[in-house]
Protein backbone atom coordinates (compact mmCIF):
# COMPACT_ATOMS: atom_id res chain seq x y z
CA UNK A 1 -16.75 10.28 20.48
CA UNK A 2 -13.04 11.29 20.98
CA UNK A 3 -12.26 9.21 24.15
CA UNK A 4 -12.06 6.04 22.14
CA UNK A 5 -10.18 7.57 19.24
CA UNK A 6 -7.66 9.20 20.94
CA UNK A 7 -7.09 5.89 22.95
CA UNK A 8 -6.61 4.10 20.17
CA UNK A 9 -4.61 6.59 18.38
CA UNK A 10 -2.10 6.42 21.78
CA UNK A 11 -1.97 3.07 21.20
CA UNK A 12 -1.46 3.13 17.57
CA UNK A 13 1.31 5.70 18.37
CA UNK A 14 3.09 3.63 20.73
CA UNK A 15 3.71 0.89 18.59
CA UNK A 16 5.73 3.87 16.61
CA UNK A 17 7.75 4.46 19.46
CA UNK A 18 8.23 0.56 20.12
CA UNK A 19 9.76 0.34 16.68
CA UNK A 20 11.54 3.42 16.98
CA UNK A 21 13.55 1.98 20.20
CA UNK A 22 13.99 -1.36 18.17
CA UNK A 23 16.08 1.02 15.35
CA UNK A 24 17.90 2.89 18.19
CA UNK A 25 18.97 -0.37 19.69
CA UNK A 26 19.99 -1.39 15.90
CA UNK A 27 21.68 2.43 15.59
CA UNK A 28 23.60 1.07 19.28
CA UNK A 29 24.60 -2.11 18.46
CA UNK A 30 27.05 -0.74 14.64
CA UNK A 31 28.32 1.25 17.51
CA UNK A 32 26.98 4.67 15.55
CA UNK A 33 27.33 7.82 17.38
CA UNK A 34 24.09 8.94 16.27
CA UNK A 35 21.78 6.34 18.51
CA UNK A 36 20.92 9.13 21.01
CA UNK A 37 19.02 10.64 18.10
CA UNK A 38 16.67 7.88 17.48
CA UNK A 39 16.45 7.05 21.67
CA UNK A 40 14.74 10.88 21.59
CA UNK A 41 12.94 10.24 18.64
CA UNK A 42 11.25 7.28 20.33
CA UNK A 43 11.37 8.68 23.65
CA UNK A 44 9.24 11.56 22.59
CA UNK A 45 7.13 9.40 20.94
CA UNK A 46 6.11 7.01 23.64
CA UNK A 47 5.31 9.92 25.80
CA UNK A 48 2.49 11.40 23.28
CA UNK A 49 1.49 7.78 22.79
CA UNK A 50 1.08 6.44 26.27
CA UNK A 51 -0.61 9.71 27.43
CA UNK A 52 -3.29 9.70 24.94
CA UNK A 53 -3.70 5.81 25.78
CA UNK A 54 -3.88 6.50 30.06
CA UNK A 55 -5.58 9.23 29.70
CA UNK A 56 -8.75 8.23 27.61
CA UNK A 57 -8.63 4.22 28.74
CA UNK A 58 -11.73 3.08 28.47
CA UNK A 59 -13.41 0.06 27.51
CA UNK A 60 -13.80 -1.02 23.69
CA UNK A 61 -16.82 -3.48 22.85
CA UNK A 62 -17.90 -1.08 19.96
CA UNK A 63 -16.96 1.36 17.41
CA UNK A 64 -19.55 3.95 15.90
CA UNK A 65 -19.07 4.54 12.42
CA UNK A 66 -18.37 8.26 12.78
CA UNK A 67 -15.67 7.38 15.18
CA UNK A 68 -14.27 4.51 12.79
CA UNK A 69 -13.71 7.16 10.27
CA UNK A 70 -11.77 9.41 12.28
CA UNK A 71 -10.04 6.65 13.65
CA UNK A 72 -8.39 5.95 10.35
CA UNK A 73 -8.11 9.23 9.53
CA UNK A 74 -6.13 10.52 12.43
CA UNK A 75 -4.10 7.66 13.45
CA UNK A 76 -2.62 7.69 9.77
CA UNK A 77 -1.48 11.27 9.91
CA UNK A 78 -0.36 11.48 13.68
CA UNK A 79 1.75 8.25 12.59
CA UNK A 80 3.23 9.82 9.62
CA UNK A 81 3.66 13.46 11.44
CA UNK A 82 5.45 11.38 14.40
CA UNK A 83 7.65 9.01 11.84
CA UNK A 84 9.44 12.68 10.38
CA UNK A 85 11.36 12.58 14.17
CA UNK A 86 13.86 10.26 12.98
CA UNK A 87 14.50 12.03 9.12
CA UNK A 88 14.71 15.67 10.45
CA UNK A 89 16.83 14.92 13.94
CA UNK A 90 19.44 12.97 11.58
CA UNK A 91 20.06 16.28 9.50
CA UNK A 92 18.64 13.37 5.88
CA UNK A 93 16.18 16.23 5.24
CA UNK A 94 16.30 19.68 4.86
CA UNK A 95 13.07 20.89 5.97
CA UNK A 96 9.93 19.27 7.11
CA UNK A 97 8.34 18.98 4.35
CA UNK A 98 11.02 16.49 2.56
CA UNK A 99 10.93 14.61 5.90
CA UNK A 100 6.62 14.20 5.83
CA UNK A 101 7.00 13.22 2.53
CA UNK A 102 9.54 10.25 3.15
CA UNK A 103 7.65 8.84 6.18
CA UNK A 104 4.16 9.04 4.07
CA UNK A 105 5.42 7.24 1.83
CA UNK A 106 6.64 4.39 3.97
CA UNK A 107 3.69 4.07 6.24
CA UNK A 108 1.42 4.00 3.07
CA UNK A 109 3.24 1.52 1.35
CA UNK A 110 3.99 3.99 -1.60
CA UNK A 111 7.81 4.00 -1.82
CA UNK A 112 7.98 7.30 -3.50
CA UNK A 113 11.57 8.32 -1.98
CA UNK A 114 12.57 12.35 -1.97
CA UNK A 115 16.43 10.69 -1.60
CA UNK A 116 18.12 10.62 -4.84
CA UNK A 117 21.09 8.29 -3.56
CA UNK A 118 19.93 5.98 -0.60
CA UNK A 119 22.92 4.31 -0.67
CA UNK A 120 24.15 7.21 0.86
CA UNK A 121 21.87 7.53 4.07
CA UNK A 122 23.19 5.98 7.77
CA UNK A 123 21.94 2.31 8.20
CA UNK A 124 19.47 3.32 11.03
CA UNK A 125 17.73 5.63 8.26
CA UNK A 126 17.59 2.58 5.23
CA UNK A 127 16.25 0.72 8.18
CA UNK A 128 13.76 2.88 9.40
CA UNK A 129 12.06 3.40 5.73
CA UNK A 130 11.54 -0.26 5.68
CA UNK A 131 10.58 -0.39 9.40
CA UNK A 132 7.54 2.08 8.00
CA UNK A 133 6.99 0.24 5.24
CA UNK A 134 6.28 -2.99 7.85
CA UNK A 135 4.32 -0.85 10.24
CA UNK A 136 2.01 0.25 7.72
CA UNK A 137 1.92 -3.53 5.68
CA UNK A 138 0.49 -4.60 8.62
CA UNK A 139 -1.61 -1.53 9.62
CA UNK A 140 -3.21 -1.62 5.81
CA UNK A 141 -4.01 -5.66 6.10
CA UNK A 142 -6.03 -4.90 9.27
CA UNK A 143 -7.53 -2.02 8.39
CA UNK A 144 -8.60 -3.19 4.93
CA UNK A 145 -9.49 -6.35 6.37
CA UNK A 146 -11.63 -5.25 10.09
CA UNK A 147 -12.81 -1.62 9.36
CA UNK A 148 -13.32 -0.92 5.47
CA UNK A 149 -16.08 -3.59 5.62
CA UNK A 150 -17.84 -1.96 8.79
CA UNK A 151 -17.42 1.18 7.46
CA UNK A 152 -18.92 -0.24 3.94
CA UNK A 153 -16.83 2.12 1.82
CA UNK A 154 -16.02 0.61 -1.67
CA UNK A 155 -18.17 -2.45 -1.97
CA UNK A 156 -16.10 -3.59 0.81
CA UNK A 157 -19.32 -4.51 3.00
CA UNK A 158 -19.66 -7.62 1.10
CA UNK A 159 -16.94 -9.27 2.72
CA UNK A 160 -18.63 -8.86 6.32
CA UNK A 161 -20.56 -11.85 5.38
CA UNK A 162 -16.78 -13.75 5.87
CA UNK A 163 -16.16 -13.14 9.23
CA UNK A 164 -20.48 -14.01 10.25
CA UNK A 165 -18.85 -16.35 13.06
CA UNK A 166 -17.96 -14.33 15.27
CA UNK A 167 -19.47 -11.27 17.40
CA UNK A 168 -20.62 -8.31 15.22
CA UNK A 169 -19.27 -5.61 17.38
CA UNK A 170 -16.52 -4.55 15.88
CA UNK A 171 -14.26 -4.48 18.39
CA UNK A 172 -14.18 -8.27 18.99
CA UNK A 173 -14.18 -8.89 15.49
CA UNK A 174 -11.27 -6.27 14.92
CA UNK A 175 -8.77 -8.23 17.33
CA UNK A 176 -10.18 -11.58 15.92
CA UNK A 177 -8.80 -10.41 12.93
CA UNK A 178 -5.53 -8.57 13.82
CA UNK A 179 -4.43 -12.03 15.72
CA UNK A 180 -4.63 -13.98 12.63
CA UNK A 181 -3.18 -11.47 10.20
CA UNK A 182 -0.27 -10.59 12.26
CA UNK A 183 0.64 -14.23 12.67
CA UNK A 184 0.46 -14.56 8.83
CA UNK A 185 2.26 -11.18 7.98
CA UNK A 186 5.33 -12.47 10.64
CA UNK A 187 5.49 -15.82 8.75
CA UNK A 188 5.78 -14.26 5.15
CA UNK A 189 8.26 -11.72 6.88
CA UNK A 190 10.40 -14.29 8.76
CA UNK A 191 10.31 -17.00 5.26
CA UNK A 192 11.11 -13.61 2.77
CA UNK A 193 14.06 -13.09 5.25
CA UNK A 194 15.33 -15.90 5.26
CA UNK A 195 15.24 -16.74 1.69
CA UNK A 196 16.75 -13.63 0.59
CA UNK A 197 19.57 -13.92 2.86
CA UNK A 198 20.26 -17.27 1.55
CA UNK A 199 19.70 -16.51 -2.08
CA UNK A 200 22.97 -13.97 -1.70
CA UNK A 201 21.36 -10.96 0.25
CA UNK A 202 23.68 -9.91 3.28
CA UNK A 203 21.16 -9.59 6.36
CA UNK A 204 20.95 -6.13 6.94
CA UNK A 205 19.63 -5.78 3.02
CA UNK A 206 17.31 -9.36 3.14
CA UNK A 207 15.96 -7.52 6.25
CA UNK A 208 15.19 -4.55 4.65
CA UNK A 209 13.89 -5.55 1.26
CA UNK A 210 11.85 -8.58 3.01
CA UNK A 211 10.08 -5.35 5.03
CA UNK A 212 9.32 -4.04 1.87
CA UNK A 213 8.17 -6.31 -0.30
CA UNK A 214 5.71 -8.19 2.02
CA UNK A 215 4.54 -4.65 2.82
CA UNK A 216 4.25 -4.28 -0.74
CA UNK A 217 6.36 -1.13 -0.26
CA UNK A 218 9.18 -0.88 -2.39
CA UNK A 219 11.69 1.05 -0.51
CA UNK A 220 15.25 -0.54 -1.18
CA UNK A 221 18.75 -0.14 0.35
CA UNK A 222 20.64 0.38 -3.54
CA UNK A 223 19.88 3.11 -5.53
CA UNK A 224 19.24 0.60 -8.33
CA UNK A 225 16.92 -1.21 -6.28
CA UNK A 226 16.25 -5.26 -7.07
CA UNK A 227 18.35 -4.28 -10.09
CA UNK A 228 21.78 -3.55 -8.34
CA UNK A 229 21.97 -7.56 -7.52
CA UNK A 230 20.94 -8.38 -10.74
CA UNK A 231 20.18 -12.28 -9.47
CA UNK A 232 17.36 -14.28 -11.32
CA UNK A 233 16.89 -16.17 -7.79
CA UNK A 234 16.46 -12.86 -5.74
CA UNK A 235 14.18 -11.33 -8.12
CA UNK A 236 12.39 -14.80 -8.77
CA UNK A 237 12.20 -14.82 -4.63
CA UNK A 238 10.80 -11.10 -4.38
CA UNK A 239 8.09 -12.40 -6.73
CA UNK A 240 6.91 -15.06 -5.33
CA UNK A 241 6.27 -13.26 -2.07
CA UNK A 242 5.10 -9.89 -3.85
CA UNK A 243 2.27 -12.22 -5.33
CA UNK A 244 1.51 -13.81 -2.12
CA UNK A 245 1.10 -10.48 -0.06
CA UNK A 246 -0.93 -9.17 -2.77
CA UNK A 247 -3.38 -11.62 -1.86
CA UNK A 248 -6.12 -11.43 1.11
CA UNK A 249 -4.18 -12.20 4.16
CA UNK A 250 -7.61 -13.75 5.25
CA UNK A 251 -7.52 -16.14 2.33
CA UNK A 252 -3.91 -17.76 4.34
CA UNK A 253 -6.43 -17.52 7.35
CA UNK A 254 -8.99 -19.79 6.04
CA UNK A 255 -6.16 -21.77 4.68
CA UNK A 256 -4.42 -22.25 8.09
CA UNK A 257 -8.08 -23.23 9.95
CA UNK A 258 -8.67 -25.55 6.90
CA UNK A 259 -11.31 -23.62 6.04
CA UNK A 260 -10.95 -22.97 2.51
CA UNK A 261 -14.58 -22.15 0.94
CA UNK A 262 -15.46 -21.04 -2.76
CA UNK A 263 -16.15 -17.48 -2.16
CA UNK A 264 -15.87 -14.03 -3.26
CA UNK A 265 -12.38 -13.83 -2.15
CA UNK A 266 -11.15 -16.35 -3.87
CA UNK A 267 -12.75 -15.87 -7.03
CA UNK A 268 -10.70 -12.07 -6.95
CA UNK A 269 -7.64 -14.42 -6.13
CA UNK A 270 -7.95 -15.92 -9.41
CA UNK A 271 -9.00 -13.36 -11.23
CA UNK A 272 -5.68 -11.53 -9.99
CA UNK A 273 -3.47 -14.44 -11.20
CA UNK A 274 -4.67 -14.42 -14.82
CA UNK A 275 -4.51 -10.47 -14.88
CA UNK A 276 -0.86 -11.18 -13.60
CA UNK A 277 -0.65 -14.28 -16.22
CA UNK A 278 -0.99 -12.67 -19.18
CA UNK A 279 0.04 -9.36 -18.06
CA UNK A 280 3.29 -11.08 -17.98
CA UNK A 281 2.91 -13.29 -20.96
CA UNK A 282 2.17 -9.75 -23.07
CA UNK A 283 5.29 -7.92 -21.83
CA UNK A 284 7.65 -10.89 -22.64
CA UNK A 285 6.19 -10.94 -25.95
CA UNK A 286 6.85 -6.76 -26.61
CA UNK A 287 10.08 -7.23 -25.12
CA UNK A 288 11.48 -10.07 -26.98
CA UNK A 289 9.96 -9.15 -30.65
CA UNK A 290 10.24 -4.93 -30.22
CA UNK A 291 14.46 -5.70 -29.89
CA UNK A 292 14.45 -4.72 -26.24
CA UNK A 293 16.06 -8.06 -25.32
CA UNK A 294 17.99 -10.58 -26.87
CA UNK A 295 16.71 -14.03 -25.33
CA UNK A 296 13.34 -15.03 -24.34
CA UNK A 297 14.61 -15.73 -20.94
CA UNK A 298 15.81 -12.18 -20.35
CA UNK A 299 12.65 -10.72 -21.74
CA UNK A 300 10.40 -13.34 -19.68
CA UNK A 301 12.98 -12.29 -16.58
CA UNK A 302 12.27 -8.33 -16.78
CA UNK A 303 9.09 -8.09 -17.75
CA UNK A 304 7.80 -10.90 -14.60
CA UNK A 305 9.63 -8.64 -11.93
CA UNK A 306 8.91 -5.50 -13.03
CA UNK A 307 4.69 -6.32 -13.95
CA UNK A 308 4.61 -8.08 -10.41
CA UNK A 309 6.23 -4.99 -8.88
CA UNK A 310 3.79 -2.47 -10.67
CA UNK A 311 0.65 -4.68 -10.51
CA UNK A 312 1.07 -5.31 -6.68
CA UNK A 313 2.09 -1.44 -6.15
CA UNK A 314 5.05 -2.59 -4.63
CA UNK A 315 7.58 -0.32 -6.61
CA UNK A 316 10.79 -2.42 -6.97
CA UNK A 317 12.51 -2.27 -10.11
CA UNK A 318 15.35 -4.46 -11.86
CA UNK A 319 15.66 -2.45 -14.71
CA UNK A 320 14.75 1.08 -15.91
CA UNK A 321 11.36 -0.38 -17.93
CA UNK A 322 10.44 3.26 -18.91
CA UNK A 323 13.42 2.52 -21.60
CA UNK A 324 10.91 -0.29 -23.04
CA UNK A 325 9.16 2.20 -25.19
CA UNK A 326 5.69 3.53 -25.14
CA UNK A 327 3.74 0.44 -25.02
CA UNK A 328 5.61 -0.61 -21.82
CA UNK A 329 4.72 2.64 -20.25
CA UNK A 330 1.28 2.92 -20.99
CA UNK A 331 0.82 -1.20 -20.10
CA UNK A 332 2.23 -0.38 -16.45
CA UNK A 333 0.19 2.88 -15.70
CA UNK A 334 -2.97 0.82 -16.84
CA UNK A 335 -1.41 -2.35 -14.49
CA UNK A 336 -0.72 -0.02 -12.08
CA UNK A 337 -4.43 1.32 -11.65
CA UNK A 338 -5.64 -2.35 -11.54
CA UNK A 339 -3.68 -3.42 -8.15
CA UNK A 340 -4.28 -6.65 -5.64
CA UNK A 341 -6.59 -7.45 -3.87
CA UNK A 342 -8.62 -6.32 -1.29
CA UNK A 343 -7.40 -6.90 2.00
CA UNK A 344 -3.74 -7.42 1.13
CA UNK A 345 -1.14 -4.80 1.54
CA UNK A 346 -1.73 -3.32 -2.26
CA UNK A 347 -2.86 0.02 -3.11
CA UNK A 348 -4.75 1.27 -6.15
CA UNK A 349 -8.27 -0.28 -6.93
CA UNK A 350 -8.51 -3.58 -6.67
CA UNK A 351 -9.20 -6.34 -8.95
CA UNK A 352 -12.46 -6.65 -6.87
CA UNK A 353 -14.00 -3.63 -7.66
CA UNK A 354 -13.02 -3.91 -11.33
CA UNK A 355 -14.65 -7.33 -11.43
CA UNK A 356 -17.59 -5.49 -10.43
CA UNK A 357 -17.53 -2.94 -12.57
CA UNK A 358 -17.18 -5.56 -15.31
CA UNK A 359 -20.44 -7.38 -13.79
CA UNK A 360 -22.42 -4.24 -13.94
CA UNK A 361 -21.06 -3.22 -17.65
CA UNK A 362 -22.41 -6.78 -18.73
CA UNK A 363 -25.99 -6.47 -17.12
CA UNK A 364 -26.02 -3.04 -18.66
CA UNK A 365 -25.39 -4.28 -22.41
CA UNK A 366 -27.96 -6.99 -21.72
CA UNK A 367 -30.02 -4.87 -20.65
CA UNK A 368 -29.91 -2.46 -23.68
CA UNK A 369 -30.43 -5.00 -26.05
CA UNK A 370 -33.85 -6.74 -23.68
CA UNK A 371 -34.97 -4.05 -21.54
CA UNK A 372 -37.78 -6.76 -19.78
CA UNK A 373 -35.03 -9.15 -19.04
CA UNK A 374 -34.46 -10.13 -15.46
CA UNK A 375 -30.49 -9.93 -15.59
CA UNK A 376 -29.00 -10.67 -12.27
CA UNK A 377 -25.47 -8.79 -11.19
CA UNK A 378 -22.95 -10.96 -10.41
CA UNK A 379 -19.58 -12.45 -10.31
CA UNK A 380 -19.58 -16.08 -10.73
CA UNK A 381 -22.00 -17.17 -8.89
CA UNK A 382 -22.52 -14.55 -6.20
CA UNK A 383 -25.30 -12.25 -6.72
CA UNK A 384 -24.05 -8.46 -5.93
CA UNK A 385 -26.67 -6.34 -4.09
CA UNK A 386 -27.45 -2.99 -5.31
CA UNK A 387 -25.61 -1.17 -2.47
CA UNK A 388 -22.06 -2.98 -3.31
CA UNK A 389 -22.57 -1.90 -6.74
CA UNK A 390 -22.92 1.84 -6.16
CA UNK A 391 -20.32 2.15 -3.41
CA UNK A 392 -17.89 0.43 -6.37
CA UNK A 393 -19.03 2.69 -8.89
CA UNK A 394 -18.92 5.98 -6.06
CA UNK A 395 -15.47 4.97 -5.24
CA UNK A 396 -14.07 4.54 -8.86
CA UNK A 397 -15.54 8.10 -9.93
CA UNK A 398 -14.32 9.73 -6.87
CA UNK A 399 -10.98 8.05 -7.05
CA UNK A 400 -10.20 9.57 -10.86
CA UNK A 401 -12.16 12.88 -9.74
CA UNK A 402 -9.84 13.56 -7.02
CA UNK A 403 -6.77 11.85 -9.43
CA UNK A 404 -7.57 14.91 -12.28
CA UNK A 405 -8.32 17.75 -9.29
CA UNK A 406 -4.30 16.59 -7.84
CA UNK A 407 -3.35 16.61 -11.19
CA UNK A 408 -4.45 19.93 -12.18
CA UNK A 409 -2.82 21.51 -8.89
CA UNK A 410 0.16 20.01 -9.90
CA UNK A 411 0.13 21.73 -13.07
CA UNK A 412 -0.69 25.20 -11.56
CA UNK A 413 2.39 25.40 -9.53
CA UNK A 414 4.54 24.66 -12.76
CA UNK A 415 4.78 20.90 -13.36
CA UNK A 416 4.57 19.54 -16.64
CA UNK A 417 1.18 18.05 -17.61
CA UNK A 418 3.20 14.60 -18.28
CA UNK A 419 5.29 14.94 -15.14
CA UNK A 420 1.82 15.88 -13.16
CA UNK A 421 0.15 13.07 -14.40
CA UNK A 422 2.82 10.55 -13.51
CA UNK A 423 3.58 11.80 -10.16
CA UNK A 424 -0.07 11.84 -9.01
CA UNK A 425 -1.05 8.06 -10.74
CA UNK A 426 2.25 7.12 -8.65
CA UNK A 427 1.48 8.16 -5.44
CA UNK A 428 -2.34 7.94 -4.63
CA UNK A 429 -2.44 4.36 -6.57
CA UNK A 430 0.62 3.65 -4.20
CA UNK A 431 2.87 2.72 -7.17
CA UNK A 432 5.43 5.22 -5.88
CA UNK A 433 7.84 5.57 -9.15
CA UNK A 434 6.18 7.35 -11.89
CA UNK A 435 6.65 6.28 -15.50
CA UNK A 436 7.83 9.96 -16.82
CA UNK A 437 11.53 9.76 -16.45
CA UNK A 438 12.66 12.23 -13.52
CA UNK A 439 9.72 9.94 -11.27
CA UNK A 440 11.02 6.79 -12.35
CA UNK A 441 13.34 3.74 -11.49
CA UNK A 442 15.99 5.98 -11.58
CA UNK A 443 14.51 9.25 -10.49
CA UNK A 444 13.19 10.61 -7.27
CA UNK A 445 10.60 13.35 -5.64
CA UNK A 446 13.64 15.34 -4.72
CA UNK A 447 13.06 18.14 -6.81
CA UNK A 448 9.28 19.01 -6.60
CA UNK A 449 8.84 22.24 -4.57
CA UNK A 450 7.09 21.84 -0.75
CA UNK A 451 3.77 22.46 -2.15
CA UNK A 452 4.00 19.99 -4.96
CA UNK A 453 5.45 17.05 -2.23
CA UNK A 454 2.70 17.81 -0.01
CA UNK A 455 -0.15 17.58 -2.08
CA UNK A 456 2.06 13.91 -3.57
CA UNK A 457 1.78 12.93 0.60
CA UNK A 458 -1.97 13.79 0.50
CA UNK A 459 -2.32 11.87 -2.42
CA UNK A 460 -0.40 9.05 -1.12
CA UNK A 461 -2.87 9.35 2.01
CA UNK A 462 -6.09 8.97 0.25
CA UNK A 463 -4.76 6.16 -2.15
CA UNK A 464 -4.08 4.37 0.82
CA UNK A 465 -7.40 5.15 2.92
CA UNK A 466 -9.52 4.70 0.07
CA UNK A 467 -10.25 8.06 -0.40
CA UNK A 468 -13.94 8.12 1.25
CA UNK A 469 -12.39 7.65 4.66
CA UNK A 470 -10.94 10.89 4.67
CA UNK A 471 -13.01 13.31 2.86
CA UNK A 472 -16.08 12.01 4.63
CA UNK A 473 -14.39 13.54 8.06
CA UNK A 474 -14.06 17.00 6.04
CA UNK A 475 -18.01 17.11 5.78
CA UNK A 476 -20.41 19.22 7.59
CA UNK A 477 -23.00 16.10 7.88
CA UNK A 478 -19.93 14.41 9.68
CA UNK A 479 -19.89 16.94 12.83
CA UNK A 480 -23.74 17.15 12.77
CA UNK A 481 -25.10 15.41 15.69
């Protein structure tokens, strides 16, 4: 069982060191004296990955589902354990802890940030975050897209029936996949990039924020994030592709083979628009008759950006919204639980799942009223099978079970019940800033004690691996043969 895990994991592993010796090259070329730190970092880390690779090559037509599980699980941690090189060897964090924290965050996407003034970290360090926050964009597309559906976790199985045309080993199917999602991830990258460098970005920052917001991160170069520009054509830019990468990345695939079909997918696509619509339309509406603003435009401005941001789990900011009053803050935490959609680069939920959810709340009201009638579950016109609806429903309960349990730990070491709250919704929907003040746009993670910042990077962790993946490994039925 471990030979093709561990294989993977080396390969997995060296793609960390790959991108590790593209920073120290960065680090080489600003002529900083500190590139010899990130050569060792990546050194060291292309060792452990190419030895796990050589030494358990073997051929890969098939994946058991015991193995796919630890897979995930493992190849997320050893990523973010190996990711802290880089933070601890450049003195940025002052213990290990701080430094697992930080490269969680990125490789999940969360953009929870233990630094409370980025602007004052080396270049190579604003440029690894957002290297992470890439790295795991694309690792959370493929994943999400390939192995949550042959795994079955979530309701997630239903979209197997998408990818019928090609072999069902997984395998196969899994590098079918990565090929086309890659080549769509680079595009977004290289057209985010470039527009943001032309919209008044220099490069080094339309580099870095166009690794983040396709990766639906959220870690920035300026303290003030999006904000610190304060440019209606940068934030209107970060939008547009915030919106587009919290979209199925296989829904651009079918677009690109011109095979665009009515299907499950799409239907969430829409459904995700007119959440975002009159999300959007709502917020203006608070902010321009509560006083917040002066001008429609402004209030139409701030509350797009900062919805998109929160909705997608991206993070960015443009203004400190938790000053919108207590509407604002309860709207985003609700937005914030809703998410994309499944198989884009988005934590939390999903719209999916809540679609389902909805499905299953109307057959149960029809129900109640004609207990006789034959009342079909589904969305649209897709029928839902009794196994997708469970796994939804499993999922959801587990999700806020292990949310209150986090919560609850939180408190016991200290942390206000508010604070608690905010910092756990934050990190395992993959959020990242919390809407109680110290958390927020303008806050950081800086001064939660080790405990409290590892249970946040556990959180963060099952957010991102949808929970199931990891505590199934942690069962005895797991290891029984």
């Amino acid at each position: 069982m471990w030979q093709l895990v561990l294989m993977i994991n080396g390969y997995f592993i060296s793609v960390v060191g790959c991108a590790m010796f593209a920073v120290a090259g960065y680090d080489m070329y600003i002529n900083s004296s500190t590139w010899s730190l990130f050569l060792n970092s990546a050194l060291l880390t292309m060792f452990i990955g190419l030895s796990l690779f050589l030494s358990n090559r073997t051929l890969a037509n098939s994946i058991s589902m015991r193995q796919g599980y630890l897979l995930t699980t493992t190849s997320w941690v050893s990523i973010g354990l190996l990711s802290t090189l880089p933070f601890m060897l450049y003195g940025c964090t002052s213990n290990f802890h701080d430094a697992f924290f930080e490269a969680i965050s990125g490789v999940t996407g969360t953009g929870a940030t233990i630094f409370a003034d980025v602007e004052s970290l080396p270049k190579p360090i604003l440029l690894w975050r957002s290297v992470l926050n890439m790295i795991g964009g694309i690792g959370v597309v493929i994943f999400a897209s390939a192995l949550l559906p042959f795994l079955g976790i979530g309701g997630m199985q239903i979209f197997q029936r998408e990818n019928s045309d090609i072999n069902d080993k997984f395998m196969p199917k899994f590098r079918y996949i990565a090929k086309r999602i890659i080549l769509v991830y680079v595009f977004f990258l290289l057209c985010c990039i470039g527009c943001l460098y032309f919209a008044g970005m220099d490069l080094f920052d339309a580099v870095n924020h166009g690794f983040s917001t396709v990766a639906t991160g959220g870690f920035s170069t300026k303290n003030t994030s999006i904000g610190y520009y304060d440019s209606a054509l940068i934030e209107s830019i970060v939008i547009l592709f915030m919106l587009l990468s919290a979209l199925p990345m296989t829904f651009f695939v079918m677009l690109l083979q011109n095979k665009f079909r009515h299907s499950l997918r799409t239907i969430q696509v829409v459904a995700f628009l007119k959440i975002v619509f009159w999300s959007v339309l709502a917020m203006t509406l608070w902010l321009r008759f509560s006083g917040v603003t002066d001008s429609l435009f402004k209030s139409l401005r701030y509350a797009a950006f900062n919805v998109v941001s929160i909705m997608t789990t991206t993070g960015f900011s443009s203004t400190d919204y938790l000053s919108w009053g207590a509407f604002a803050v309860a709207a985003f935490t609700v937005i914030g639980l809703i998410g994309g959609c499944s198989g884009s680069t988005t934590g939390s939920i999903k719209v999916f799942r809540w679609q389902v959810i909805t499905a299953f709340l109307r057959q149960t009201l029809a129900l109640a009223v004609s207990p006789k009638r034959m009342v079909p579950l589904k969305i649209k016109q897709f029928v839902l099978g009794n196994e997708v609806v469970v796994s939804v429903l499993v999922f959801t309960t587990l999700f806020l079970m292990v949310a209150a349990i986090l919560i609850l730990m939180l408190t016991l070491s200290g942390v206000d019940v508010f604070t608690a709250f905010a910092a756990v919704m934050g990190c395992i929907t993959n959020v990242g800033p919390g809407v109680a003040e110290s958390i927020g746009p303008k806050g950081s993670f800086v001064a939660f004690s080790p405990f409290v910042k590892d249970i946040l990077a556990i959180a963060m962790l099952l957010g991102r691996l949808e929970i199931l993946t990891i505590l199934v490994v942690f069962t005895r039925s797991f290891w029984r043969r």
